[in-house]
Protein backbone atom coordinates (compact mmCIF):
# COMPACT_ATOMS: atom_id res chain seq x y z
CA UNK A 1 29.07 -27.81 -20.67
CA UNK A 2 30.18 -28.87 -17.35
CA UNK A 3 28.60 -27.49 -13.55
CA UNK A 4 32.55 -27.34 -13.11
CA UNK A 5 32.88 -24.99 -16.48
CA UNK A 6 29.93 -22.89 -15.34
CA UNK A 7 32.01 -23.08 -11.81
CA UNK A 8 34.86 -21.83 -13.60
CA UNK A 9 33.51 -18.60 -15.55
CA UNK A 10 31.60 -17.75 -12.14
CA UNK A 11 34.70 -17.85 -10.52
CA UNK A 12 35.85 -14.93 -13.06
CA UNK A 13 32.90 -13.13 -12.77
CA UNK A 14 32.98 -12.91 -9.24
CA UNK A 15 35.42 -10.04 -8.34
CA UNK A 16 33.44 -7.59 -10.78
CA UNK A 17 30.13 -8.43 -9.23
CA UNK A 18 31.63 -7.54 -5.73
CA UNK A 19 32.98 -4.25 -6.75
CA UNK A 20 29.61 -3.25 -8.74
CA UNK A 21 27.52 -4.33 -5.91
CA UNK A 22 29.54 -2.60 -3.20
CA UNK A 23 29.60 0.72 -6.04
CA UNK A 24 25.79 0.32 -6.03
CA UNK A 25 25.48 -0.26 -2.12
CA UNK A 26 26.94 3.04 -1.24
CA UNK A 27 25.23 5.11 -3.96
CA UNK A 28 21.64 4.03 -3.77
CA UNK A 29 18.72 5.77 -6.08
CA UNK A 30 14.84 5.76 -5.24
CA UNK A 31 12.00 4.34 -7.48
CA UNK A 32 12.17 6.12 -11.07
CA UNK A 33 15.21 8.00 -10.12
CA UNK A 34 17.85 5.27 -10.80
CA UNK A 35 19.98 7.50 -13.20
CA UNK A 36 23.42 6.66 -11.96
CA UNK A 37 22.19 2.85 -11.40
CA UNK A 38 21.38 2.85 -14.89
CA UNK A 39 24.49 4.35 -16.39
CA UNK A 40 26.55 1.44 -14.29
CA UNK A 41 24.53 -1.36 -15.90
CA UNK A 42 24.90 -0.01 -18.95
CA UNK A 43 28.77 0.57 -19.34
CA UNK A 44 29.34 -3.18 -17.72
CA UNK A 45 26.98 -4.60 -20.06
CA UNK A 46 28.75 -2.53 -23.45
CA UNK A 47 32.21 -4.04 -21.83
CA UNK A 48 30.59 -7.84 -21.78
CA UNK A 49 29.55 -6.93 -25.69
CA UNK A 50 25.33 -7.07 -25.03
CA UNK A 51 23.28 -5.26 -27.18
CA UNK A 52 21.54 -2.51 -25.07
CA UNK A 53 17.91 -2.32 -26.26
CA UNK A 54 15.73 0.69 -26.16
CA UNK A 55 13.91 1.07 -22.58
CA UNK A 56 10.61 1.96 -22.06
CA UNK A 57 11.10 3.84 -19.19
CA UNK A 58 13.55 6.61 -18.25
CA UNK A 59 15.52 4.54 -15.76
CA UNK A 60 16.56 0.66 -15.92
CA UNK A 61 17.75 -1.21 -18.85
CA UNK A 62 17.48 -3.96 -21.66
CA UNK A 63 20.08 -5.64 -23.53
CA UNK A 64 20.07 -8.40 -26.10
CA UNK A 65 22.73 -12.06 -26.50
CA UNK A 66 21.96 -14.31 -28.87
CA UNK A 67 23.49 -17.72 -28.71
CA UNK A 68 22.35 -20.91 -31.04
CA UNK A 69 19.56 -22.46 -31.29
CA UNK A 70 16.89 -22.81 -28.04
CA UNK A 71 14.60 -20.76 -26.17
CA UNK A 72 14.47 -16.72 -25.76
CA UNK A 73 14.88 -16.35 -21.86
CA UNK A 74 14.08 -13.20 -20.27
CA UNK A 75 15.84 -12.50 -17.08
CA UNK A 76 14.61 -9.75 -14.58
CA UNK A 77 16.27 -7.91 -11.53
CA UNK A 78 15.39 -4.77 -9.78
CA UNK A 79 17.21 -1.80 -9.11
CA UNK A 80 15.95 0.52 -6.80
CA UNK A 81 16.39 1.37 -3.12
CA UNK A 82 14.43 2.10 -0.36
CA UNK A 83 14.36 5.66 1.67
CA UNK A 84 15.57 4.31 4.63
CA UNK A 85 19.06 5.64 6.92
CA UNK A 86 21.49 2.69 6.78
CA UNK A 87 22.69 1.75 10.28
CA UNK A 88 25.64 -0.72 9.58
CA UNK A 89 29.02 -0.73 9.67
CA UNK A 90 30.35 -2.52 6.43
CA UNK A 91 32.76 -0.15 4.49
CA UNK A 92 30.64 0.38 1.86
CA UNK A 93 27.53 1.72 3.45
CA UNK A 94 25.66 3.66 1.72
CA UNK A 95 26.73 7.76 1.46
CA UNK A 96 23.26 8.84 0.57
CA UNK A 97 21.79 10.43 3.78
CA UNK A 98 18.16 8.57 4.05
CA UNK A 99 18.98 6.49 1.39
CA UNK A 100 19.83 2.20 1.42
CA UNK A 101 19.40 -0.57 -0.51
CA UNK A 102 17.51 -1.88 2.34
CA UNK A 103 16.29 -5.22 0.17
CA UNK A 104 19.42 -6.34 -1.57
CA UNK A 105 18.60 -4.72 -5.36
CA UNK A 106 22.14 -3.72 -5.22
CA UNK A 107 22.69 -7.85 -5.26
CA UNK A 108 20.12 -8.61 -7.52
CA UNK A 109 21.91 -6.35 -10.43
CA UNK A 110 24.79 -6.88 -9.30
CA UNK A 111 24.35 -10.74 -9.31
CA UNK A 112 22.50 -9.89 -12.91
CA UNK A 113 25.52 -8.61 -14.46
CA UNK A 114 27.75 -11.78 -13.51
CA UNK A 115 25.31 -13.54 -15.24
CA UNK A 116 25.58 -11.31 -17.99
CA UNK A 117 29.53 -11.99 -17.76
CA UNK A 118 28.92 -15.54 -17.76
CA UNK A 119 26.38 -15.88 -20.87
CA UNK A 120 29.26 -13.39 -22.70
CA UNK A 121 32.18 -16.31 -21.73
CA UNK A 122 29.67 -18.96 -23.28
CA UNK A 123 28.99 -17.17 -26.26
CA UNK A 124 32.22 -16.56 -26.97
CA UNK A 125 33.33 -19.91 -26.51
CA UNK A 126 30.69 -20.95 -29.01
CA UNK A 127 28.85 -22.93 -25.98
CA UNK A 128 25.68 -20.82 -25.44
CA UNK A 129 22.61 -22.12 -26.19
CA UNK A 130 19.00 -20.03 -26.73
CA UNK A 131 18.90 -16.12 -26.31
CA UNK A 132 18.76 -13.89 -23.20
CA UNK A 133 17.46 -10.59 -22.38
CA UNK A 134 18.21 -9.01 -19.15
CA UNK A 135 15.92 -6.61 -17.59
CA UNK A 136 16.76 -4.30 -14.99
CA UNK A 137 13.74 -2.92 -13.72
CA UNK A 138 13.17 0.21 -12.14
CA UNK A 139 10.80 1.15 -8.82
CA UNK A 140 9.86 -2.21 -7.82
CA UNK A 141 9.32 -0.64 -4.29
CA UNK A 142 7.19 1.62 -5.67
CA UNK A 143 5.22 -1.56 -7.53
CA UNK A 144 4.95 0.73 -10.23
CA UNK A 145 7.93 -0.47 -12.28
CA UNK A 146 7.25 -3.69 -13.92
CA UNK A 147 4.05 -2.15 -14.98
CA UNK A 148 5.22 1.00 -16.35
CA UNK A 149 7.95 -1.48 -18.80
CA UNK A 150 5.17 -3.45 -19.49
CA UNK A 151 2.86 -0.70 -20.49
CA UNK A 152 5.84 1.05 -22.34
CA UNK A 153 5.43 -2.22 -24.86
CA UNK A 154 8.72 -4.32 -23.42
CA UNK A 155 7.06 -7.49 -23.93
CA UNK A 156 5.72 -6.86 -27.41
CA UNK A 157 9.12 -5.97 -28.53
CA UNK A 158 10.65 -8.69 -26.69
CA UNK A 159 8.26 -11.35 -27.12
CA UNK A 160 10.15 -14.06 -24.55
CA UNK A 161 9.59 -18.02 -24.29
CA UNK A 162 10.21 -18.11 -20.28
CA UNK A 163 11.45 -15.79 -17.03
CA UNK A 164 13.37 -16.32 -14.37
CA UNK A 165 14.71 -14.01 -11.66
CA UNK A 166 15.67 -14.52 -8.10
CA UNK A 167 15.63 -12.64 -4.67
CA UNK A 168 17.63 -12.41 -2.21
CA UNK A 169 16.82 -13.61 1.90
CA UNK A 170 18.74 -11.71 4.48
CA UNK A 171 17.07 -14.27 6.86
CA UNK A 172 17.89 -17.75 5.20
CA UNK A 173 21.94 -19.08 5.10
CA UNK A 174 23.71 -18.57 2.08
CA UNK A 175 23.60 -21.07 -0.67
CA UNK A 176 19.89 -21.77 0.63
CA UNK A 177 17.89 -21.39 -2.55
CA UNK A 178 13.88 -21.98 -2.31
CA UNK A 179 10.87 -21.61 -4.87
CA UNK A 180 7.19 -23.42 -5.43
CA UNK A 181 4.82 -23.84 -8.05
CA UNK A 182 1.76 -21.92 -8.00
CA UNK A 183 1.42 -19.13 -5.47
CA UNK A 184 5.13 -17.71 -3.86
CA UNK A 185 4.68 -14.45 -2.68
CA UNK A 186 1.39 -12.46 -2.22
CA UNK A 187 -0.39 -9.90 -3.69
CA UNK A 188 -0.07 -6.07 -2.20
CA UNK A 189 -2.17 -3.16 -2.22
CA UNK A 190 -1.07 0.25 -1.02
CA UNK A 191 -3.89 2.34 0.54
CA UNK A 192 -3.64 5.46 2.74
CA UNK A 193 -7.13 6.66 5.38
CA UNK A 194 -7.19 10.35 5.14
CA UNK A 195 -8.69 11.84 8.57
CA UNK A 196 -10.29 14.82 8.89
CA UNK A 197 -11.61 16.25 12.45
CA UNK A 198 -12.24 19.14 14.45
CA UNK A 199 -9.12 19.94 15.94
CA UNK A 200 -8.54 23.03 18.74
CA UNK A 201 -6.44 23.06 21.91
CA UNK A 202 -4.01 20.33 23.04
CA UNK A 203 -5.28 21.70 27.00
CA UNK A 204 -8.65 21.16 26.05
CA UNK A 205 -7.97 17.93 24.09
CA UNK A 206 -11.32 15.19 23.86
CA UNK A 207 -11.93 11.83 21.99
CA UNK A 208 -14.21 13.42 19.60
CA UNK A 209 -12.92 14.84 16.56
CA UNK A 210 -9.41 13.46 17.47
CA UNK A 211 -7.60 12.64 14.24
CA UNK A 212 -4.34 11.73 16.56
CA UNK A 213 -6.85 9.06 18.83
CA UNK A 214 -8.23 7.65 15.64
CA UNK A 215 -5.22 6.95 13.68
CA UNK A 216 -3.56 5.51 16.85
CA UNK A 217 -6.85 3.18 17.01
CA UNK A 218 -7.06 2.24 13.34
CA UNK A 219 -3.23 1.16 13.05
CA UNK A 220 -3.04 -1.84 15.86
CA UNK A 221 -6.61 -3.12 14.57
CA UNK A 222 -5.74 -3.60 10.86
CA UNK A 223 -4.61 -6.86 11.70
CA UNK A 224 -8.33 -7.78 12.34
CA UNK A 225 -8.91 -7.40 8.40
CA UNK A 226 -7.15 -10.25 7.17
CA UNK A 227 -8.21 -12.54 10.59
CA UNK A 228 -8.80 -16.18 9.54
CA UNK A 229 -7.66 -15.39 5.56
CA UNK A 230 -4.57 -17.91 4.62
CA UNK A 231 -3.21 -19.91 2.24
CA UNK A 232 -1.23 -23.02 2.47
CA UNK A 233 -0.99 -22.32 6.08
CA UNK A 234 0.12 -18.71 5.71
CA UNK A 235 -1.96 -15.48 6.83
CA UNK A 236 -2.52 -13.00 5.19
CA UNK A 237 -0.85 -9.56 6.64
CA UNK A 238 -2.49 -6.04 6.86
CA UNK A 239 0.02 -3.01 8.76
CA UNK A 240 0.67 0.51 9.09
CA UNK A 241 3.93 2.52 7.66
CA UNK A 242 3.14 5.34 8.35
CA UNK A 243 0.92 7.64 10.60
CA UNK A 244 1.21 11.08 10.56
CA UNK A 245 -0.64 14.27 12.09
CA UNK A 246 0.20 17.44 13.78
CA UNK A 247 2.60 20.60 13.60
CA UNK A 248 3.16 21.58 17.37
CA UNK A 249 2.96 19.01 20.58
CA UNK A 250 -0.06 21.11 22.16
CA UNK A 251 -2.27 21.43 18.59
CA UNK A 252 -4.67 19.12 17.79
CA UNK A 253 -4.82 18.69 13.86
CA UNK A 254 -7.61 18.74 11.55
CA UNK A 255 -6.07 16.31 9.37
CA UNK A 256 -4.21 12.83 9.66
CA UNK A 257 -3.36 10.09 7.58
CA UNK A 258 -2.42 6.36 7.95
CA UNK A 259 -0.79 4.58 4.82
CA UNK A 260 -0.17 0.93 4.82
CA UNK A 261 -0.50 -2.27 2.59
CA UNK A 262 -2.38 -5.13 2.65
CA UNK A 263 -0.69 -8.58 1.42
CA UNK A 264 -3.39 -11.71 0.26
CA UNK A 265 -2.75 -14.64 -2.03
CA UNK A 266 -5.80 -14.31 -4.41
CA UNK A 267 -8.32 -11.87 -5.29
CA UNK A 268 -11.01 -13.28 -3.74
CA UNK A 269 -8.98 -12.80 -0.32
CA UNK A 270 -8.25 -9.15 -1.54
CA UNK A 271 -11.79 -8.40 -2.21
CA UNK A 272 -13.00 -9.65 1.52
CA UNK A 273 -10.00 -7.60 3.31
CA UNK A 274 -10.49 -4.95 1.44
CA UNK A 275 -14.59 -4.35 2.49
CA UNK A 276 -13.45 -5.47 6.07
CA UNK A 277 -10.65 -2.51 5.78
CA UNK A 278 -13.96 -0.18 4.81
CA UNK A 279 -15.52 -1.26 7.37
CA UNK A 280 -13.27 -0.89 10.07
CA UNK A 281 -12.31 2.37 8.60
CA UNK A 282 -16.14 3.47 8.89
CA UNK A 283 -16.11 2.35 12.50
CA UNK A 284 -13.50 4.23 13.69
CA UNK A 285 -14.21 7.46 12.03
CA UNK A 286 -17.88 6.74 14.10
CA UNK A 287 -15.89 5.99 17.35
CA UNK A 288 -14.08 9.39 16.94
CA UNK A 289 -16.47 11.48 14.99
CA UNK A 290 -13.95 11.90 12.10
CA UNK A 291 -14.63 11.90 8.45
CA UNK A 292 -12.78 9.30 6.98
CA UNK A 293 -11.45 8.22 3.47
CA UNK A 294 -9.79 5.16 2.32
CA UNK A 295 -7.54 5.49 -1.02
CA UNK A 296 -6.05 2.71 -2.92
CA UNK A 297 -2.90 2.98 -4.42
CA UNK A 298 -0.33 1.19 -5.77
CA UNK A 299 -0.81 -3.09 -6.28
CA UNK A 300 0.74 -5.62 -7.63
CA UNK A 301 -0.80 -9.01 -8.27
CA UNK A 302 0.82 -12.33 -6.70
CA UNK A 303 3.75 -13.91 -7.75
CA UNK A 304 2.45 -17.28 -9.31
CA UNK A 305 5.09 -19.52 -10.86
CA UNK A 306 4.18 -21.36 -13.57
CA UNK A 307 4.15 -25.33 -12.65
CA UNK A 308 6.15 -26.78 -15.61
CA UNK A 309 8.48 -23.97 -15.91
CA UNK A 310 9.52 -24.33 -11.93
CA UNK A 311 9.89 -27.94 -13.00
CA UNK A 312 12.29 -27.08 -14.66
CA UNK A 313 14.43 -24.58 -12.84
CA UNK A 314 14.44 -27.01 -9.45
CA UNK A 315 16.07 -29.79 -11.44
CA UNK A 316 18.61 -27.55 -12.62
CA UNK A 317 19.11 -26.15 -8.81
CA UNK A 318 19.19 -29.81 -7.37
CA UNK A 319 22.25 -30.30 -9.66
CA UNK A 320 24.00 -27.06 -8.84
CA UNK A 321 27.09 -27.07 -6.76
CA UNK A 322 26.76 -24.28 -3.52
CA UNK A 323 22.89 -24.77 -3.49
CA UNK A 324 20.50 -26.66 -1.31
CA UNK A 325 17.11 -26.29 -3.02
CA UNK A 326 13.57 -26.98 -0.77
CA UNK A 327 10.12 -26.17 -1.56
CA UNK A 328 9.03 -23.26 0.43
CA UNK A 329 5.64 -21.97 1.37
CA UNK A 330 4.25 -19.00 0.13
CA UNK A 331 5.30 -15.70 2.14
CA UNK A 332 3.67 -12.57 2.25
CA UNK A 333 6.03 -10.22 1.00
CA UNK A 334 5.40 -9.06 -2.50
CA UNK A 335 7.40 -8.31 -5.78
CA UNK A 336 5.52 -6.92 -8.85
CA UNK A 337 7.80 -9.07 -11.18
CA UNK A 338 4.77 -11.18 -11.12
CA UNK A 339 3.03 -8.91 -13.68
CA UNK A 340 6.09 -10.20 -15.94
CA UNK A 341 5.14 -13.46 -14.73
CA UNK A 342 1.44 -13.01 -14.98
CA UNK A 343 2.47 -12.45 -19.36
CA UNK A 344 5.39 -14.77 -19.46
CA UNK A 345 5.98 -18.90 -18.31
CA UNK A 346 8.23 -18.06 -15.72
CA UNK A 347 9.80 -18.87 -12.22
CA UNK A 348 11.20 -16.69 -9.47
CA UNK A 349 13.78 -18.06 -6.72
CA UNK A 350 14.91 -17.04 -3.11
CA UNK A 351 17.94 -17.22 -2.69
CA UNK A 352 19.42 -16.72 1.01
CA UNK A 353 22.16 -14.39 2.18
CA UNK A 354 22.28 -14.06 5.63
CA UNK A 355 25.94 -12.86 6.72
CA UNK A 356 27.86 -14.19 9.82
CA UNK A 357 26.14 -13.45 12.72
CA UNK A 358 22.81 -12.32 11.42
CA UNK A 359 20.89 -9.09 9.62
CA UNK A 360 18.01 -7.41 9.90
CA UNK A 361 15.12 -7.82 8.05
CA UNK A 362 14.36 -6.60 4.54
CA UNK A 363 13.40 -2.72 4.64
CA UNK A 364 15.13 -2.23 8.46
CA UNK A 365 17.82 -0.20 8.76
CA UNK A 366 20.29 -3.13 9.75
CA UNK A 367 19.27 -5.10 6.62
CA UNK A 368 22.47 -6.76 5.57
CA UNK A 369 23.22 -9.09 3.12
CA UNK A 370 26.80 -11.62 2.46
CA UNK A 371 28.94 -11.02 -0.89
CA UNK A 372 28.75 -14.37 -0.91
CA UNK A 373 25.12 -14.66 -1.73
CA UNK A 374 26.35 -13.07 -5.06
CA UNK A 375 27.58 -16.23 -6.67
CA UNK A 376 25.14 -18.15 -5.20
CA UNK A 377 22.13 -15.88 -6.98
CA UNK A 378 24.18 -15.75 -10.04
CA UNK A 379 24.59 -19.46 -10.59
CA UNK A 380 20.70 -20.11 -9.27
CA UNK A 381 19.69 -18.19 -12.04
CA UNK A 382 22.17 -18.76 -14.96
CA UNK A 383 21.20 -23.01 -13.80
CA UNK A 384 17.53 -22.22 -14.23
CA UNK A 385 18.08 -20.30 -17.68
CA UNK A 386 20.03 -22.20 -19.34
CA UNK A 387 17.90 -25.23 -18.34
CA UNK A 388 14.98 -23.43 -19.72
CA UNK A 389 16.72 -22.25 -22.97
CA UNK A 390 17.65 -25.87 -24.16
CA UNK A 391 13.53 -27.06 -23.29
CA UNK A 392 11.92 -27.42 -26.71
């Protein structure tokens, strides 16, 4: 087959991806609640004649094409949004009130099922080559989806060769496509510092036993955890989401809390921010004569490409039409597809997407990404899978 024939059936495949990723855009679905999401994928991918596989968890979805010969290729996207108020004006903002696909998922599956549409064109013209399973995963932004599939026994059942799946870069042009071996994106841990202190009248208001002074001094001095922690020439990042405390503007609360994450590239880095975040927490609750509590949450473990397999993929990009491929460093945001990567050979691609005249970043309110960038994921990741189907 061709890059010009691949060309050709992306060209078909292209209209459909627009209209399900617009669909998506303005009806976007939180971690584990995906149920409309689900029912989408699932219709388009009985019309391109997959075989929809049971799923392990209620949301998300698995389906099955088998062409000859070669390598069983598992392909991953995510489908969940983020609760964040859209602030943009394309036509098919979202209508969910606190509600956006505020980190391009709504590409991702879109961009999944035109790959689906263009495996289905192969097959059928008896040009396919090794067998594909798609997995649309739920809460990714929770970092709880991958492992809940996982858990659920996905991989047993599935038992794949290789993975590949791809993200898209609201900052970086479109057609811009960039990966590494080893270490891509970091590792993240969710923890929240519970406050409790004395509380009393706004009027009579002192540093001691101030939940609202400590959590305004713990959030600007997380940074100091991951001071002088790097790799390949990247810091590590600690930050705040959220701090919250109080009922009434002249009440000084008992109780606070500050949630955040903390992003490092290995676990030796996690372990050494995460005493220094103990610490720190222990000084400030001395500072302000609060009882404090650090919780860890949610993690998900760094996304680590396997060498050989990115081999692999980058040759394939390098010959792709509508891509310019470089070697990126790692960056700090995370993606728990690495525990599918952590089990399974595998690569994972940015891919950019920036639209005329710029975006937001991911999770911000004026996060916006091209239709363009569609095609562009699409053909990054059918390039790298079929590459990796014929290896062997």
């Amino acid at each position: 087959m061709t890059t010009d024939a691949l060309g050709e059936h992306l060209d078909a495949a292209e209209g459909p991806m627009r209209d399900i990723r617009h669909d998506l855009h303005r009806h976007p679905e939180l971690s584990f609640a995906e149920h409309r999401t689900t029912a989408v994928i699932c219709e388009r991918l009985r019309e391109l004649g997959w075989a929809l596989l049971e799923c392990p968890t209620e949301t998300g979805a698995v389906a099955h094409l088998a062409g000859r010969g070669g390598r069983h290729v598992l392909v991953r996207a995510d489908i969940d949004a983020l609760p964040v108020q859209e602030e943009s004006d394309v036509d098919f903002a979202s209508v969910v009130p606190g509600v956006m696909h505020a980190c391009g998922h709504d590409v991702h599956t879109a961009a999944a099922l035109g790959v689906a549409d263009v495996l289905a064109r192969l097959r059928a013209a008896d040009e396919l080559v090794g067998s594909y399973t798609l997995v649309f995963q739920p809460a990714e932004e929770g970092l709880g989806g991958a492992r809940a599939m996982i858990e659920g026994g996905l991989l047993e059942t599935l038992r794949p060769d290789v993975a590949i799946g791809a993200h898209v870069a609201s900052l970086a042009p479109v057609g811009v496509v960039a990966t590494r071996p080893g270490v891509l994106m970091s590792q993240a841990h969710a923890f929240a510092v519970e406050l409790t202190g004395t509380g009393g009248h706004g009027a009579m208001a002192t540093s001691a036993g101030n939940v609202v002074l400590a959590a305004s001094a713990l959030a600007p001095r997380l940074g100091e955890v991951v001071a002088g922690l790097e790799h390949a020439g990247v810091a590590c990042a600690c930050s705040a989401g959220v701090l919250a405390a109080g009922t009434a503007p002249n009440v000084v609360p008992r109780r606070g809390v500050v949630r955040g994450t903390l992003r490092t590239f290995s676990a030796a880095q996690a372990d050494e921010a995460l005493a220094r975040l103990g610490a720190l927490v222990e000084a400030i609750a001395g500072q302000f004569e609060v009882s404090a509590t650090l919780q860890l949450n949610e993690s998900t473990p760094a996304v680590i490409n396997d060498e050989a397999t990115e081999a692999v993929v980058v040759a394939a990009l390098e010959d792709a039409p509508e891509l310019m491929f470089f070697e990126t460093p790692p960056v700090t945001p995370s993606d728990d597809v690495a525990e599918f990567l952590n089990r399974v050979p595998g690569c994972y691609l940015l891919v950019g997407g920036a639209p005329p005249g710029g975006a937001g970043m991911h999770h911000a309110p004026d996060f916006a990404i091209d239709d363009e960038a569609l095609r562009r994921v699409a053909r990054a990741v059918l390039s790298g899978a079929l590459a990796l189907a014929q290896i062997g």
